[in-house]
Protein backbone atom coordinates (compact mmCIF):
# COMPACT_ATOMS: atom_id res chain seq x y z
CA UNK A 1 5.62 53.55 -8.83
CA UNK A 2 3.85 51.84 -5.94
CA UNK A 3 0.61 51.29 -7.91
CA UNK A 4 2.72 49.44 -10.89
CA UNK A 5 4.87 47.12 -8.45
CA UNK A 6 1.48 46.30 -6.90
CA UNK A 7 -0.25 45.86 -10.27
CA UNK A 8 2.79 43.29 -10.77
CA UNK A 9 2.03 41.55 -7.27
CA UNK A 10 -1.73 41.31 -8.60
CA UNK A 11 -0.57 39.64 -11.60
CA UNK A 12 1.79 37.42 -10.62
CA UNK A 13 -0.29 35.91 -7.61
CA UNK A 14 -3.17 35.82 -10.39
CA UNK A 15 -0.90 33.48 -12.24
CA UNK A 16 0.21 31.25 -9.19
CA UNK A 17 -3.62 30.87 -8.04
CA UNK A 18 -4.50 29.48 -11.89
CA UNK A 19 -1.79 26.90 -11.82
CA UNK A 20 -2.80 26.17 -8.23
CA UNK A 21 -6.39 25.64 -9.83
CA UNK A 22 -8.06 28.40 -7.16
CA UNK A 23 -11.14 30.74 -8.67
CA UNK A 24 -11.14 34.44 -8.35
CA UNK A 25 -13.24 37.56 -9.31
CA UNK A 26 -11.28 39.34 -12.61
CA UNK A 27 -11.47 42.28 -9.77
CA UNK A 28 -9.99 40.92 -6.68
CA UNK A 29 -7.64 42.60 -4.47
CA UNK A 30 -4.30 41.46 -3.86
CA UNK A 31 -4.60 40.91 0.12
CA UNK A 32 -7.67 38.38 -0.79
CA UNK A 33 -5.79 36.81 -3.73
CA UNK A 34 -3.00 36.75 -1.53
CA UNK A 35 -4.92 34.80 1.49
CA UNK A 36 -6.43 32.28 -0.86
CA UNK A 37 -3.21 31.46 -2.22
CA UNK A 38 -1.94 30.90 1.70
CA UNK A 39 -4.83 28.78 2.36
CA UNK A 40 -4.49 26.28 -0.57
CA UNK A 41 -0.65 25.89 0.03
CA UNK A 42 -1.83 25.40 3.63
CA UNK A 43 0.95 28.20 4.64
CA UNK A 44 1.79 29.79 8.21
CA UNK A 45 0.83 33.00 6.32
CA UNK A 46 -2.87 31.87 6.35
CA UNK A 47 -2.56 32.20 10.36
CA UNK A 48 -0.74 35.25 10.47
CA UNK A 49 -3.68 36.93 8.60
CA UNK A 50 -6.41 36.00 10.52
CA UNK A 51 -7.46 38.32 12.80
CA UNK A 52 -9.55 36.58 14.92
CA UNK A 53 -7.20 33.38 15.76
CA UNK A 54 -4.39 34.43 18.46
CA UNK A 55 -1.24 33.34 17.35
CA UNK A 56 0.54 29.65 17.70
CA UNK A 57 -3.36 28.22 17.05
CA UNK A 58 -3.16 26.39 14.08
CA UNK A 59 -6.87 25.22 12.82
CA UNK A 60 -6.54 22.99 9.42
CA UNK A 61 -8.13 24.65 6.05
CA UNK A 62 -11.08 22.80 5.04
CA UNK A 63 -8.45 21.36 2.41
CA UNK A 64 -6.33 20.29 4.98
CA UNK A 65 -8.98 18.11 6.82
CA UNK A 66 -9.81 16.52 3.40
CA UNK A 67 -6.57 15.60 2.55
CA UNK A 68 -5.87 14.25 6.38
CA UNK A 69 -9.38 12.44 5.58
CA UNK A 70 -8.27 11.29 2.73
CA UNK A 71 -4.52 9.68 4.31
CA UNK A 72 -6.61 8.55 7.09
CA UNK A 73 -9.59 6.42 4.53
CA UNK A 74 -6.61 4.46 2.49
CA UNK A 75 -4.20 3.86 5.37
CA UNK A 76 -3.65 -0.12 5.41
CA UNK A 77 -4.61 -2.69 7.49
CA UNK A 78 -3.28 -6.55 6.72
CA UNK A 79 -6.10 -8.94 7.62
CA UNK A 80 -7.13 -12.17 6.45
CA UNK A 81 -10.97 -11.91 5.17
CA UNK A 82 -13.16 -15.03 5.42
CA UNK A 83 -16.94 -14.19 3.98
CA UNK A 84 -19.73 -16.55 6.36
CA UNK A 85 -22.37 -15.49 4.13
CA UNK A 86 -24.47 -18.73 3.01
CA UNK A 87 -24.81 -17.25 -0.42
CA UNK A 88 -21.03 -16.61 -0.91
CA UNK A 89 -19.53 -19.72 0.02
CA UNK A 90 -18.05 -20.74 -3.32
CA UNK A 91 -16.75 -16.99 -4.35
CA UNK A 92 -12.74 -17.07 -3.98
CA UNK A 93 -13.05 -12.83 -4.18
CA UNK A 94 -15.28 -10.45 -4.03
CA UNK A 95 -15.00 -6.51 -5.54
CA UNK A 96 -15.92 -4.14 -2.09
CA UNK A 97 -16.34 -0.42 -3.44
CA UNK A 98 -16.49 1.92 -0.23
CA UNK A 99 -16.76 5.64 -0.26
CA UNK A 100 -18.77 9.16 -0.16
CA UNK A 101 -18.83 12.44 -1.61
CA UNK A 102 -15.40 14.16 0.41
CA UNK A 103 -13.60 11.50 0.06
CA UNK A 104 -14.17 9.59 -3.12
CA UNK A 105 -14.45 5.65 -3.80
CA UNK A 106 -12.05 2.91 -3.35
CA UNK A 107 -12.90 -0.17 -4.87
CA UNK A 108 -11.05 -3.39 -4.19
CA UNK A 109 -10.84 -6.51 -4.94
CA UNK A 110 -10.45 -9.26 -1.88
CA UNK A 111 -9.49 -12.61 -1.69
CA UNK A 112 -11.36 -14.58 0.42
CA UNK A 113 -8.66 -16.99 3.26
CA UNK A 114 -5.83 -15.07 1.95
CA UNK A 115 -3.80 -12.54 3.75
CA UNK A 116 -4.18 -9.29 2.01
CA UNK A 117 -3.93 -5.42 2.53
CA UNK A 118 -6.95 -3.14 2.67
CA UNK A 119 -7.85 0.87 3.09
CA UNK A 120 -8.85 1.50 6.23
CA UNK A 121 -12.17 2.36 4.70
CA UNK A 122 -12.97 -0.94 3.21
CA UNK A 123 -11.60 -2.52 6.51
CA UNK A 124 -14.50 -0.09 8.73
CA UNK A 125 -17.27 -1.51 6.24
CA UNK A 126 -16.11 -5.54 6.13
CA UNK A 127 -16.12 -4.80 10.01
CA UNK A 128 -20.06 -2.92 10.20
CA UNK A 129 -21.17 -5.38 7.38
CA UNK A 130 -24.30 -7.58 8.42
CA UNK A 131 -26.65 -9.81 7.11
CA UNK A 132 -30.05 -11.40 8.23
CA UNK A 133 -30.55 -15.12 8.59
CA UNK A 134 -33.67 -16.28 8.66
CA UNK A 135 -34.50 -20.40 9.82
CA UNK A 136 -37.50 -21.89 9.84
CA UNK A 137 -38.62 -24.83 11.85
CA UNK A 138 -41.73 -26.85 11.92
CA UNK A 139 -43.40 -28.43 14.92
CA UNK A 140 -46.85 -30.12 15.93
CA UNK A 141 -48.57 -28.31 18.85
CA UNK A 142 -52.15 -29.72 19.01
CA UNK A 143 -51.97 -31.96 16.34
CA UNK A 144 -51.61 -28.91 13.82
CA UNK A 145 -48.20 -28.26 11.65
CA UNK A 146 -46.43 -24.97 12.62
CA UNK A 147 -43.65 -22.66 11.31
CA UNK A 148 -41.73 -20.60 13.60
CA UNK A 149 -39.53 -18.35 12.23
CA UNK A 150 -36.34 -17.17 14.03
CA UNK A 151 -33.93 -13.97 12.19
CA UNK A 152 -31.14 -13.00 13.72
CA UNK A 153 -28.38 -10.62 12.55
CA UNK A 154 -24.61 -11.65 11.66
CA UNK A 155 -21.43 -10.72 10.57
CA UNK A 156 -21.28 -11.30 6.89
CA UNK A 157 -17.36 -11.36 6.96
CA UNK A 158 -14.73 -12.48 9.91
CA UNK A 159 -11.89 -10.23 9.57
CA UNK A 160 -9.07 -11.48 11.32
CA UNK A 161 -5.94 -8.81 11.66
CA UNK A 162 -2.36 -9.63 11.01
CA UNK A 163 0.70 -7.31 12.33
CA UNK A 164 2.34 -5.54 9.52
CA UNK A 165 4.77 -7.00 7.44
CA UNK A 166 8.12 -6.85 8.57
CA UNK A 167 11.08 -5.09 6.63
CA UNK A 168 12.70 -8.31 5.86
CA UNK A 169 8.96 -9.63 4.19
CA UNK A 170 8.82 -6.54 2.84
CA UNK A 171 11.83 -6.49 0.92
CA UNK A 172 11.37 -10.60 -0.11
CA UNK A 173 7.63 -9.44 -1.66
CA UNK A 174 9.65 -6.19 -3.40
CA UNK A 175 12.22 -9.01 -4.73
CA UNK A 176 9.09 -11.48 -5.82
CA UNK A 177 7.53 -8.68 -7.46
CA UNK A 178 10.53 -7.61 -9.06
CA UNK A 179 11.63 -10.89 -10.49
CA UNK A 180 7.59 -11.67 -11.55
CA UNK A 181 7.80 -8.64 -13.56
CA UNK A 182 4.81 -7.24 -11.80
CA UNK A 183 5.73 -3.54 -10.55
CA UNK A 184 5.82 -2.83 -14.34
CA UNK A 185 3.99 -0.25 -16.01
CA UNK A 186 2.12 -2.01 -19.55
């Protein structure tokens, strides 16, 4: 009887771990099946199991540190995004695409002078994002024509930061959005 109610277990945690998308060996046992399970749904049971970790530690799952990542890399920031780049000065917006293998892309498009919100991702790179400017004078020394050349690194955008919106904005730009017919799905 025990070896049929534990055949059952087997199966039925073999079903929850292919809806949960999670691979297994055709032959694994149920306490591994079992823990794999706990770790993907992040569980206390994944603790309880360890061995090694005394209990009331809690150490995230690799998944959980990827999804935290993940919140963390698309949290918002409203700033106001002015590009000083000499070769930009006519674009009104520009498409920023910021990302990595754990994480994934975000792509974005940003209007330039306008207050807008943006991941915290994008936000990190507009922030690190340089360019080098290179001038060139000419003078005389000893009756001969010279060029000096001067580089120096800047800040390709000023990114000025904005306090969040308050709940009263925030419900005026749900009602503009609303009546503009814009939260639609097409």
């Amino acid at each position: 009887m025990g070896a049929a109610k534990s055949s059952k277990e087997l199966d039925t945690l073999k079903e929850q771990a292919k809806e949960l998308g999670i691979t297994f060996s055709p032959n694994i046992g149920l306490d591994a099946l079992q823990k794999k399970i706990d770790i993907a749904l992040g569980s206390a049971n994944a603790e309880e199991t360890s061995d090694s970790e005394p209990s009331g530690v809690k150490e995230e799952t690799s998944v959980q540190k990827t999804i935290n990542g993940i919140k963390d890399a698309t949290k918002l920031h409203r700033v106001i995004v002015a590009c000083v780049h000499p070769d930009k000065v006519d674009l009104k917006v520009e498409v920023i695409s910021v990302g990595n293998t754990k994480y994934g892309f975000v792509s974005r498009a940003i209007p330039f002078n306008t207050p807008w919100h943006v991941e915290d991702i994008i936000y990190k790179y507009l922030k690190s994002k340089t360019f080098f400017k290179t001038t060139v004078t000419s003078k005389t020394v000893n009756g001969a024509r010279v060029q000096e050349r001067k580089t120096e690194e800047l800040q390709e955008y000023n990114v000025q930061d904005l306090p969040p919106l308050t709940k009263d904005e925030l419900a005026k730009l749900a009602l503009d959005q609303t009546a503009s017919g814009r939260l639609l799905d097409n």
